[in-house]
C-alpha atoms as a PDB file:
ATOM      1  CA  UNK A   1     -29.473 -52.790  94.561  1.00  0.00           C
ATOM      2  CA  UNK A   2     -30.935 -49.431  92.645  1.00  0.00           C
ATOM      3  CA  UNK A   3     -31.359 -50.095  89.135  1.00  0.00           C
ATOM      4  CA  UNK A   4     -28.507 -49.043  86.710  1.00  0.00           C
ATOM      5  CA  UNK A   5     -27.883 -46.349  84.646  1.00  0.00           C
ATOM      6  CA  UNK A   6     -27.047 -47.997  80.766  1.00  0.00           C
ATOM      7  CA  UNK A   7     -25.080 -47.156  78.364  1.00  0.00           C
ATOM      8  CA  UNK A   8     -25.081 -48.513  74.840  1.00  0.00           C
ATOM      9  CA  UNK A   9     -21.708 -48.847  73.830  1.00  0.00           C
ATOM     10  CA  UNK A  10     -20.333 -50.177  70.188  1.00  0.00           C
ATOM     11  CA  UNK A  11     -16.764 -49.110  70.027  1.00  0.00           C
ATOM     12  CA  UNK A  12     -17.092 -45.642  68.165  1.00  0.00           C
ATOM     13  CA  UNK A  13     -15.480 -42.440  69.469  1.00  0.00           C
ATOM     14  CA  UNK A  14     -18.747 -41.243  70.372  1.00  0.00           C
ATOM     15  CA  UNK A  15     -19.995 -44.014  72.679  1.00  0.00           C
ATOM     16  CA  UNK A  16     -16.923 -43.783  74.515  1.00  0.00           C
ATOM     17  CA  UNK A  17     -17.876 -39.833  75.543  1.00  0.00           C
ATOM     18  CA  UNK A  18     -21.248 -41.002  76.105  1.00  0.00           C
ATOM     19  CA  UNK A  19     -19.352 -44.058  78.507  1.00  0.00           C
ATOM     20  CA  UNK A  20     -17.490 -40.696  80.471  1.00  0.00           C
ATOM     21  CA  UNK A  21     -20.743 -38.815  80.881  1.00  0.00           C
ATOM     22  CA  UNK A  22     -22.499 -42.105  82.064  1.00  0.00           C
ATOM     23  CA  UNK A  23     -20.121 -42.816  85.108  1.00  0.00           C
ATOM     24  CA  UNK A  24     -19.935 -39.209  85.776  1.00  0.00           C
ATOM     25  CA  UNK A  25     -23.728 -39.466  86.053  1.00  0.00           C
ATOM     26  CA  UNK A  26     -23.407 -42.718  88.079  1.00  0.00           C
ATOM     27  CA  UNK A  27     -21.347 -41.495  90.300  1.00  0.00           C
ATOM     28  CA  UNK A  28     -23.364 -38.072  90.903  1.00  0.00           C
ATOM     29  CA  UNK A  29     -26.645 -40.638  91.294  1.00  0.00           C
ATOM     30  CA  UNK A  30     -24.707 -43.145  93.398  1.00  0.00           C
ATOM     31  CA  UNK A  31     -26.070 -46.060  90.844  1.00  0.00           C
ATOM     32  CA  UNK A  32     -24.534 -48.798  89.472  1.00  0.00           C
ATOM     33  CA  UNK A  33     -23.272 -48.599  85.474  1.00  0.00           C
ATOM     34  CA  UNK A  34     -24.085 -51.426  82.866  1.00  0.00           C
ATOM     35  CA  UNK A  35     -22.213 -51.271  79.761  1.00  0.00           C
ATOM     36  CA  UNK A  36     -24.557 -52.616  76.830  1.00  0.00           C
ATOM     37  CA  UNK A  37     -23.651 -53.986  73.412  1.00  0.00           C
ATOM     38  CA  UNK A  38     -26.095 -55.101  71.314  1.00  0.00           C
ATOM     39  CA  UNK A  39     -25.688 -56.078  67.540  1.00  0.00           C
ATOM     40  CA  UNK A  40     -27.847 -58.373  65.688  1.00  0.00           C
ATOM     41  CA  UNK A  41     -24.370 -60.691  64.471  1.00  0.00           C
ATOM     42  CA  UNK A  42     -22.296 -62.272  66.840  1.00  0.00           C
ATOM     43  CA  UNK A  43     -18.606 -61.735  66.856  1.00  0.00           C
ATOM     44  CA  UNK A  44     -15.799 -60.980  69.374  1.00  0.00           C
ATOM     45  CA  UNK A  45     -16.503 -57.573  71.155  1.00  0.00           C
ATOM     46  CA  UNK A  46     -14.092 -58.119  73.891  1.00  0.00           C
ATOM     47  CA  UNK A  47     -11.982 -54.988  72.888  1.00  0.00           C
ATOM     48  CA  UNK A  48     -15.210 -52.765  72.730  1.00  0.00           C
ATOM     49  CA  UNK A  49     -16.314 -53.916  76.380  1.00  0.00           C
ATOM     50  CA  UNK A  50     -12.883 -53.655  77.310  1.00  0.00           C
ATOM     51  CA  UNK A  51     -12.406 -49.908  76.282  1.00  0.00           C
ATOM     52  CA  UNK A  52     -15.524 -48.894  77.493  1.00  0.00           C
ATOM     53  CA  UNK A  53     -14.986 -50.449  80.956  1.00  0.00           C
ATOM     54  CA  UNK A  54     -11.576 -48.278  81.187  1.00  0.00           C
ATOM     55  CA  UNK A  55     -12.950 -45.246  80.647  1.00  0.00           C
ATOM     56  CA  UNK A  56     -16.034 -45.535  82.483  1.00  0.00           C
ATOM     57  CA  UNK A  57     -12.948 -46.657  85.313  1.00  0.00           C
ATOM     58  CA  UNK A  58     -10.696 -43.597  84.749  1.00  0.00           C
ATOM     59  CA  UNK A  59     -13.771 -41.161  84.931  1.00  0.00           C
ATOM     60  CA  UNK A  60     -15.877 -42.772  88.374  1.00  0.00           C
ATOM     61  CA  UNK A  61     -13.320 -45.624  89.821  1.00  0.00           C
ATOM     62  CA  UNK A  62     -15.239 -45.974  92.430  1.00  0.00           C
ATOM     63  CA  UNK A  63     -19.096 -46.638  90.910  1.00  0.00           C
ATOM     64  CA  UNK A  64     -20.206 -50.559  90.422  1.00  0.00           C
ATOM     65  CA  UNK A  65     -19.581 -51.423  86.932  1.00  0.00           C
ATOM     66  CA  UNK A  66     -20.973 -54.684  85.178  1.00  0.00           C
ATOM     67  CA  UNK A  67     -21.560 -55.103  81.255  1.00  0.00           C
ATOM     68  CA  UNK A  68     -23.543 -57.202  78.859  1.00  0.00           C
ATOM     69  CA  UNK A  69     -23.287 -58.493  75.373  1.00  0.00           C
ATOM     70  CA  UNK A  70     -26.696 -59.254  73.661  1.00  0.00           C
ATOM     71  CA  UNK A  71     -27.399 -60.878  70.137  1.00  0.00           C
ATOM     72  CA  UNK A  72     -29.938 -58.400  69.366  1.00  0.00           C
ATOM     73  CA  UNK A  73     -31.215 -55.329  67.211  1.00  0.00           C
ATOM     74  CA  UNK A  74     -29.090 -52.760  69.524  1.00  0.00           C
ATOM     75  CA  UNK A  75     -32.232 -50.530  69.716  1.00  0.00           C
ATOM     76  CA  UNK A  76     -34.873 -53.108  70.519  1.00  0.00           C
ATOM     77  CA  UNK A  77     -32.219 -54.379  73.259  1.00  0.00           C
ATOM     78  CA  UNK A  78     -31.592 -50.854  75.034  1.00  0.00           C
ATOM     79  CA  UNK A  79     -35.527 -50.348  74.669  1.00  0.00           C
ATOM     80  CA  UNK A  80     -35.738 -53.437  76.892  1.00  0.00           C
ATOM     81  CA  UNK A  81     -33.038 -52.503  79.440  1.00  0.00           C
ATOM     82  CA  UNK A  82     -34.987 -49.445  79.458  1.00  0.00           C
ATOM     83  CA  UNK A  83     -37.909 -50.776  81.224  1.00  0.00           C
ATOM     84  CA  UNK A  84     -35.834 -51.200  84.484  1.00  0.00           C
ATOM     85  CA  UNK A  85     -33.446 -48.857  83.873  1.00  0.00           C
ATOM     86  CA  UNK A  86     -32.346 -45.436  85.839  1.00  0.00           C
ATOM     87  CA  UNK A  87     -31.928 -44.314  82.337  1.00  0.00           C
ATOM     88  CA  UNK A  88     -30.243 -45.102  79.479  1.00  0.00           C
ATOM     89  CA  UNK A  89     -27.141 -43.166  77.512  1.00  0.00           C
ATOM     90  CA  UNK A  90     -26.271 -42.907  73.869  1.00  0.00           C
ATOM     91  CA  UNK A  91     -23.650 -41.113  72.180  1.00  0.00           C
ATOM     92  CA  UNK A  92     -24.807 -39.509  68.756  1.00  0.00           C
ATOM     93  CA  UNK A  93     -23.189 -41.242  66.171  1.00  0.00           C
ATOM     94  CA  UNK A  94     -22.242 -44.770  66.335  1.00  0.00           C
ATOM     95  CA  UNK A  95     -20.270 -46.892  63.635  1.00  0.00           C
ATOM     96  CA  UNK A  96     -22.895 -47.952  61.325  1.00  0.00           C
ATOM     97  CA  UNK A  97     -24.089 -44.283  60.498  1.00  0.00           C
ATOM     98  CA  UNK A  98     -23.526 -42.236  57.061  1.00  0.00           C
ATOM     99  CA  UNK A  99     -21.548 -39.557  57.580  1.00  0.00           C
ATOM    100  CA  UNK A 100     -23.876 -36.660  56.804  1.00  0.00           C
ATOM    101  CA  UNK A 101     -26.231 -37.873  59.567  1.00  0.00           C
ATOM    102  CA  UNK A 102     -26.264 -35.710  62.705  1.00  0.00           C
ATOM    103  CA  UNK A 103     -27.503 -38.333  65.017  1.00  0.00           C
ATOM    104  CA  UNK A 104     -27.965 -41.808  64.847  1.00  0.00           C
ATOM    105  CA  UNK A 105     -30.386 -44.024  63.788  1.00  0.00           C
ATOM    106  CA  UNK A 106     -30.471 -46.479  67.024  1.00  0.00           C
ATOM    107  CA  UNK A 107     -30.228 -43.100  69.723  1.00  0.00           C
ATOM    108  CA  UNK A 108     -32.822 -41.779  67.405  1.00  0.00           C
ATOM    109  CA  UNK A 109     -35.043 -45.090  67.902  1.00  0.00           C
ATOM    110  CA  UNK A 110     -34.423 -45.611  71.496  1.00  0.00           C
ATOM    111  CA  UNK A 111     -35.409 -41.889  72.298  1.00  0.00           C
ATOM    112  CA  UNK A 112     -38.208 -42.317  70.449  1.00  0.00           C
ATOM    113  CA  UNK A 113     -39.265 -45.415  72.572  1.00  0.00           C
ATOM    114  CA  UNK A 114     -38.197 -45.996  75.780  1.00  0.00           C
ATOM    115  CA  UNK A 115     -40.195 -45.942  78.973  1.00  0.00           C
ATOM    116  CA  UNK A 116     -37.041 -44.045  81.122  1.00  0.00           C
ATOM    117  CA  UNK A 117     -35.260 -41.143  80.475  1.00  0.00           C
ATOM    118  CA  UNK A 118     -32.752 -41.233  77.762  1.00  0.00           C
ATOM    119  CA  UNK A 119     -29.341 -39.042  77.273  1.00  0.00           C
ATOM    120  CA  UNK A 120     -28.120 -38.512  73.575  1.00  0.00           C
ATOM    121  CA  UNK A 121     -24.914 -36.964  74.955  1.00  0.00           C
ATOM    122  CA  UNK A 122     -23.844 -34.105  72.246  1.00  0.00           C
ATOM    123  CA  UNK A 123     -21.015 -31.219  72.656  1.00  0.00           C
ATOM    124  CA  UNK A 124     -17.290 -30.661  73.414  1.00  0.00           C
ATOM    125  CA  UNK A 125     -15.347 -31.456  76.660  1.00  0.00           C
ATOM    126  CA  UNK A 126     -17.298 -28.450  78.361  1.00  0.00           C
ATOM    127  CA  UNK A 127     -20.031 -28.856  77.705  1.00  0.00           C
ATOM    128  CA  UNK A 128     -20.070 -32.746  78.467  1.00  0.00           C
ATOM    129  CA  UNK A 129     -18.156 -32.051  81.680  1.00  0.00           C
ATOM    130  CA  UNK A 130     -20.155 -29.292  83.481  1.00  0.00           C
ATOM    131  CA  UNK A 131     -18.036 -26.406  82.474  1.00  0.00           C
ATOM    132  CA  UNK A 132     -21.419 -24.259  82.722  1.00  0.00           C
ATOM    133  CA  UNK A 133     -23.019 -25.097  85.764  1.00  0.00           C
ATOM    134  CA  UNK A 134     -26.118 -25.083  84.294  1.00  0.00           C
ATOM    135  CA  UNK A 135     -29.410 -27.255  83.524  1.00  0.00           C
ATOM    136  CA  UNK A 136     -31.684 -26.405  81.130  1.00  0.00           C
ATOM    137  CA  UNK A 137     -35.700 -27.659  80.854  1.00  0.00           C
ATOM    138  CA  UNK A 138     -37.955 -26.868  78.359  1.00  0.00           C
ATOM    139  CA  UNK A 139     -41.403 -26.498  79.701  1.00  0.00           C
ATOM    140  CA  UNK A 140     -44.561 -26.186  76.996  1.00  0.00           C
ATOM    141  CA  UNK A 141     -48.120 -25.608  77.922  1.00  0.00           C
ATOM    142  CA  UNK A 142     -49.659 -28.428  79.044  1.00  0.00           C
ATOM    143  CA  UNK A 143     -48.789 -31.579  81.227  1.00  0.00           C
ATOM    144  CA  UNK A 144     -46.099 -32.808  78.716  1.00  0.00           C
ATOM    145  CA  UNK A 145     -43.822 -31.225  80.767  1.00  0.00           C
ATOM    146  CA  UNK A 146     -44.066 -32.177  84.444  1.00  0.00           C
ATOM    147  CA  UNK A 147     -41.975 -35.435  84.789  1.00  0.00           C
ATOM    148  CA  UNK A 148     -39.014 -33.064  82.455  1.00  0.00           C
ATOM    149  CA  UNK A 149     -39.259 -30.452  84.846  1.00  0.00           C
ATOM    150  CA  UNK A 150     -39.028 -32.780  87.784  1.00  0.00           C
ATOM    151  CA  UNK A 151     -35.942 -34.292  86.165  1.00  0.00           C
ATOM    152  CA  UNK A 152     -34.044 -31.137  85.640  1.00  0.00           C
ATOM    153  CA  UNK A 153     -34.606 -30.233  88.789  1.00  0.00           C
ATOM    154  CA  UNK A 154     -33.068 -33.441  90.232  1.00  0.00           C
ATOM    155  CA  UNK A 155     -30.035 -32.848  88.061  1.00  0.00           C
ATOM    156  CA  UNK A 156     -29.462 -29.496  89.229  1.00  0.00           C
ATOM    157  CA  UNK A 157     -29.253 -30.625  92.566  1.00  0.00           C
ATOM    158  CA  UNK A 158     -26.743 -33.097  92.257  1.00  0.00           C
ATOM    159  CA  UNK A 159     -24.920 -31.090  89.688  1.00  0.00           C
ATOM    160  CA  UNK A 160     -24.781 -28.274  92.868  1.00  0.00           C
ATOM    161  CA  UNK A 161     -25.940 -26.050  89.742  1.00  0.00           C
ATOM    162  CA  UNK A 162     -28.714 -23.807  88.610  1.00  0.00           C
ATOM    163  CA  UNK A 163     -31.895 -24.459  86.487  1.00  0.00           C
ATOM    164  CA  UNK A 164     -32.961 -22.446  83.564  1.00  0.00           C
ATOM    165  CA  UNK A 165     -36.222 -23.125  82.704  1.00  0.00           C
ATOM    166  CA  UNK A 166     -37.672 -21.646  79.052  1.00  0.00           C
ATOM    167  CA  UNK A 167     -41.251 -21.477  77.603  1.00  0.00           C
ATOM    168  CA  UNK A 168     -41.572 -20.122  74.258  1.00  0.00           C
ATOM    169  CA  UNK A 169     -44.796 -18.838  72.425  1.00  0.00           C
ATOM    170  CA  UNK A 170     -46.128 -17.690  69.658  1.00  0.00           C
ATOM    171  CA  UNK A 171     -49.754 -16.108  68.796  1.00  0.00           C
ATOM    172  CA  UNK A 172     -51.711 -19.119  66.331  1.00  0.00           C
ATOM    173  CA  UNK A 173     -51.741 -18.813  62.354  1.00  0.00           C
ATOM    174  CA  UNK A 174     -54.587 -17.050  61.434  1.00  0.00           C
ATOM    175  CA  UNK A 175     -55.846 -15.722  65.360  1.00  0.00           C
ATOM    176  CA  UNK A 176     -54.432 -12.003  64.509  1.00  0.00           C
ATOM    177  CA  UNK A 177     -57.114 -11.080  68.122  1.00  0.00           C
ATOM    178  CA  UNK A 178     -58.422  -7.765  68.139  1.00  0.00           C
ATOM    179  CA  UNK A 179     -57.051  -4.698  65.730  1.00  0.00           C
ATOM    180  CA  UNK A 180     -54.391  -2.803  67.841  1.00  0.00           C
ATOM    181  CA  UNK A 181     -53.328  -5.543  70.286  1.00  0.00           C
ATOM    182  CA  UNK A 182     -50.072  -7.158  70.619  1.00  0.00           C
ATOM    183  CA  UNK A 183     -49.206 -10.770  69.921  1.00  0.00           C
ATOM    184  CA  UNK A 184     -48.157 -10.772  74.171  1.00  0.00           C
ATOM    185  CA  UNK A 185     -51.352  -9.048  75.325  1.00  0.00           C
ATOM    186  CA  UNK A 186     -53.594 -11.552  72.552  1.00  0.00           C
ATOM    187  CA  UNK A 187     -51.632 -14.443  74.376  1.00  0.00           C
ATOM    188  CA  UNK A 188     -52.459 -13.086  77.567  1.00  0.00           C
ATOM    189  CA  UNK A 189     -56.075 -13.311  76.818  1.00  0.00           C
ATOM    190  CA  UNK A 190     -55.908 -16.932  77.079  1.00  0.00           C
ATOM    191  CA  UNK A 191     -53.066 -17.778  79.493  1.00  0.00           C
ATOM    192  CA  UNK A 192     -50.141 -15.467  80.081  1.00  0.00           C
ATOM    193  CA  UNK A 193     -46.828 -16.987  79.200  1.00  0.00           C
ATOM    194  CA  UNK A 194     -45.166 -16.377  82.608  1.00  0.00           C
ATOM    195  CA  UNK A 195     -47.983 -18.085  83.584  1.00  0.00           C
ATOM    196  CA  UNK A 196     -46.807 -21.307  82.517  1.00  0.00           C
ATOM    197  CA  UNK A 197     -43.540 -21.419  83.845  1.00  0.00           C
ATOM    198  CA  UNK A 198     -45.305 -20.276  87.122  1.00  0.00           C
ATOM    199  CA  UNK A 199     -47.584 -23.151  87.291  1.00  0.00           C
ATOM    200  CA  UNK A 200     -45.320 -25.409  85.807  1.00  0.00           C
ATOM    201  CA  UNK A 201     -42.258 -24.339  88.531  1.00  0.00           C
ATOM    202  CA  UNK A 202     -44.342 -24.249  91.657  1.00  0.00           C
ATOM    203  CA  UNK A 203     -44.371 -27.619  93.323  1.00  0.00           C
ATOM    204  CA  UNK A 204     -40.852 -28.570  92.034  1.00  0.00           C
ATOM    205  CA  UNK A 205     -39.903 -25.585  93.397  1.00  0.00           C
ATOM    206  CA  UNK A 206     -40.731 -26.240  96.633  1.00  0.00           C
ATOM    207  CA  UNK A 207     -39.161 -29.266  96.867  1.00  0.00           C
ATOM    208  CA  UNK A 208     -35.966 -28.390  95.613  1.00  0.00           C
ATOM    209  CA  UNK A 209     -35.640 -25.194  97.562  1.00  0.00           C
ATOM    210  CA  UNK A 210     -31.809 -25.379  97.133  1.00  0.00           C
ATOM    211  CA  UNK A 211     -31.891 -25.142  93.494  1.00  0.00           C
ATOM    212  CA  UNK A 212     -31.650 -21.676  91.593  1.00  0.00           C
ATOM    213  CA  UNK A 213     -33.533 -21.017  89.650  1.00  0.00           C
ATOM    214  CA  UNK A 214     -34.262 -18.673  86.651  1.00  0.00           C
ATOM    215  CA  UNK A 215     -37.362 -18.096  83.812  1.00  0.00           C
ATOM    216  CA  UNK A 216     -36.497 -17.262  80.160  1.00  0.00           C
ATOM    217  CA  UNK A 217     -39.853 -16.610  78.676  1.00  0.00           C
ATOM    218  CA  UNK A 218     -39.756 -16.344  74.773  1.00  0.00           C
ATOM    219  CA  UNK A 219     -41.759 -15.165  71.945  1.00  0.00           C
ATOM    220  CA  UNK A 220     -40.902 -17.128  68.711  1.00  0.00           C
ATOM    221  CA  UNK A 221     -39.331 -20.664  67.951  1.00  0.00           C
ATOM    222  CA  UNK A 222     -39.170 -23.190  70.745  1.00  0.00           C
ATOM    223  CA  UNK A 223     -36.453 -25.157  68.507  1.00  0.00           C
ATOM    224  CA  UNK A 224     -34.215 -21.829  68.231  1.00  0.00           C
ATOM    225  CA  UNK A 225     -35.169 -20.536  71.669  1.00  0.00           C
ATOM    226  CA  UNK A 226     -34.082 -24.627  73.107  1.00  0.00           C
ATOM    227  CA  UNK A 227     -30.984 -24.608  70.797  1.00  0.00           C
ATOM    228  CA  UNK A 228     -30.432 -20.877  72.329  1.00  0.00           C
ATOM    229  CA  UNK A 229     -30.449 -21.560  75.875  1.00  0.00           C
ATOM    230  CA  UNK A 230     -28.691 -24.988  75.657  1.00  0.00           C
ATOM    231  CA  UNK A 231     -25.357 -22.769  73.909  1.00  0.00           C
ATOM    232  CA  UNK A 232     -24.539 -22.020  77.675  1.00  0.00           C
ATOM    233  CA  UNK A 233     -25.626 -25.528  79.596  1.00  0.00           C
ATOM    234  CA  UNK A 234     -24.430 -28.771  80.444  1.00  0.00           C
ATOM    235  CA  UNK A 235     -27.270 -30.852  79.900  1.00  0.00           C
ATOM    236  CA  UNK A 236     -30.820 -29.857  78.164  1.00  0.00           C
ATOM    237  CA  UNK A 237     -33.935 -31.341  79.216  1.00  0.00           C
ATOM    238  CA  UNK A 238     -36.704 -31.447  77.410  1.00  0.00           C
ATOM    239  CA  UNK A 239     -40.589 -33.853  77.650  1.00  0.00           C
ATOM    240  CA  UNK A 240     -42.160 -36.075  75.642  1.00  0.00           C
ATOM    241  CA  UNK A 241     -45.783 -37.247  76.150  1.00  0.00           C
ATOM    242  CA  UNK A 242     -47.179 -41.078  74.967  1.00  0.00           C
ATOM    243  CA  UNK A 243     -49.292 -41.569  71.860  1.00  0.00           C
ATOM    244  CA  UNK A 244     -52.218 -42.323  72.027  1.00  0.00           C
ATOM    245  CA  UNK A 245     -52.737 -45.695  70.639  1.00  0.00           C
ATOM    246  CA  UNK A 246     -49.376 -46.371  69.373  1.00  0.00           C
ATOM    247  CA  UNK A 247     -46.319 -47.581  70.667  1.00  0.00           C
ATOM    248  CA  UNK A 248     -43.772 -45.164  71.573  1.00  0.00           C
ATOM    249  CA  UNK A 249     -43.188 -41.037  72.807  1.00  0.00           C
ATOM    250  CA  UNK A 250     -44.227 -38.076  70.791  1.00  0.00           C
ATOM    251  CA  UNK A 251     -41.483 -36.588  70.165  1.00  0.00           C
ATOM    252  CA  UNK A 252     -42.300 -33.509  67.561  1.00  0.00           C
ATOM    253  CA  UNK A 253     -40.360 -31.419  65.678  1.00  0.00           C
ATOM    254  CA  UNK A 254     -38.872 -29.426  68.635  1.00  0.00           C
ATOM    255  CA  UNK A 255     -37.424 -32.693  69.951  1.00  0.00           C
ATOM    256  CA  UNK A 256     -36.025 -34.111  66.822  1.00  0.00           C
ATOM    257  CA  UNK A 257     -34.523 -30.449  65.739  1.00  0.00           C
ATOM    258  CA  UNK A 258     -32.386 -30.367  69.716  1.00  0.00           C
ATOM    259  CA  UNK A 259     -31.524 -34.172  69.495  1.00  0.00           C
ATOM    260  CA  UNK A 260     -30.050 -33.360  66.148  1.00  0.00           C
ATOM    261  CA  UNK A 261     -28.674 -29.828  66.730  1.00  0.00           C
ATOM    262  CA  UNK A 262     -28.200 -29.298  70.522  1.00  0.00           C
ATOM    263  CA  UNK A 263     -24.685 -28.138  71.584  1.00  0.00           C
ATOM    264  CA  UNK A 264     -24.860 -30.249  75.157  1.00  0.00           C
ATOM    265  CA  UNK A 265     -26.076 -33.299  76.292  1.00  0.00           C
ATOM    266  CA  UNK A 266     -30.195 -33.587  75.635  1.00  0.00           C
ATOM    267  CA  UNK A 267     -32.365 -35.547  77.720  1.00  0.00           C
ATOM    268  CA  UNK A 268     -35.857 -36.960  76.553  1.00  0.00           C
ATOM    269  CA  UNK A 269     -37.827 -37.713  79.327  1.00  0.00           C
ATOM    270  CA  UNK A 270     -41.110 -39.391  79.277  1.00  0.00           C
ATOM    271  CA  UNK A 271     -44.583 -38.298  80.405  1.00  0.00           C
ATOM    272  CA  UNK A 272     -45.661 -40.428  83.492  1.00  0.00           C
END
């Protein structure tokens, strides 16, 4: 059997909609769904499983459904699923937040450490339910961005939707370049921006010939440029590379500002 798709679930609003997007995703992925609750005390969760289930039901009757209770810190247990997982699903509050917090602190934790892709799923009804037909990736100099790229790509395919893909730049503190020459052209002298996204687009391209796609290159903030692009998507993709010599995904500013602020559903996928 292919390995699941999981979704943490613990009863609040927002792990239900995350429970929705998951069998939607199922479904589109033809994989089975496991439904996840993890808390460190042990008490009756029967209701929880039992909501979840029914919604994951009404939106993908037909995917395989199974579910799991652990006795467990919920983020070191969906860490672990991880590991042999299709990906995992959050939603981006859960019960044991504060209310000023934007995202939780266990999607926060699991993004920040799981081997597999992981969806913080964000947004109203359209944006959750494809109402844009579009996917988009963030791609950054670099290989940070190649197993991201690849991902969107697969998404826009089974989504039957087009890819945007953005790179955004900026000319370094304190490299002004030569008297009289733009911050595009100084940028140029090094690697041109378009570049980039060519190189970065080229073999995915190929393979998913039946995917449209389109280039946004921008000059300025990655975060606002991200938080830009994803105001008209269903889902926003974005990479994270490992660290060297510590546990865990780099996930940087730009990544902590979309999983926080991001109108749609944000993937973090990790570097291979």
């Amino acid at each position: 059997m292919a390995v699941p798709l999981v979704v943490g679930i613990d009863g609040s609003e927002a792990s239900l909609e995350a429970v929705e997007w998951a069998a939607d995703e199922a479904a589109r992925h033809e994989v089975p769904l496991r439904l996840l609750h993890a808390a460190s005390a042990d008490h009756d969760v029967s209701d929880v499983v039992a909501a979840a289930s029914e919604r994951a039901r009404k939106s993908a009757a037909a995917v395989w459904l199974s579910n799991e209770v652990l006795t467990e810190d919920a983020a070191s247990a969906l860490v672990s699923e991880g590991r042999n997982a299709f990906a995992l699903v959050l939603g981006s509050r859960g019960l044991g937040g504060l209310a000023g917090l934007l995202l939780g602190s266990v999607s926060l934790a699991v993004a920040a450490r799981a081997d597999c892709p992981v969806v913080v799923v964000r947004g109203g009804v359209e944006q959750r339910h494809g109402g844009f037909g579009c996917v988009v990736v963030g791609v950054e100099d670099g290989e940070g961005s190649g197993t991201a790229v690849d991902f969107a790509f697969r998404e826009a395919r089974v989504r039957r939707c087009r890819l945007l893909a953005v790179h955004a730049w900026s000319v370094p503190v304190g490299n002004p370049g030569p008297p009289g020459l733009s911050g595009y052209a100084l940028q140029a002298l090094e690697r041109p921006p378009a570049q980039v996204l060519a190189d970065a687009l080229r073999e995915p391209e190929q393979r998913y010939q039946d995917v449209p796609v389109s280039r946004e290159v921008v000059e300025g903030s990655a975060r606002q440029a991200l938080l830009n692009a994803a105001s008209r998507a269903d889902l926003l993709v974005v990479g994270a590379r490992r660290r060297h010599g510590h546990v865990g995904l780099q996930l940087g500013l730009v990544n902590h500002a979309v999983l926080h602020h991001a109108p749609c559903p944000v993937a973090v996928v990790p570097q291979i």
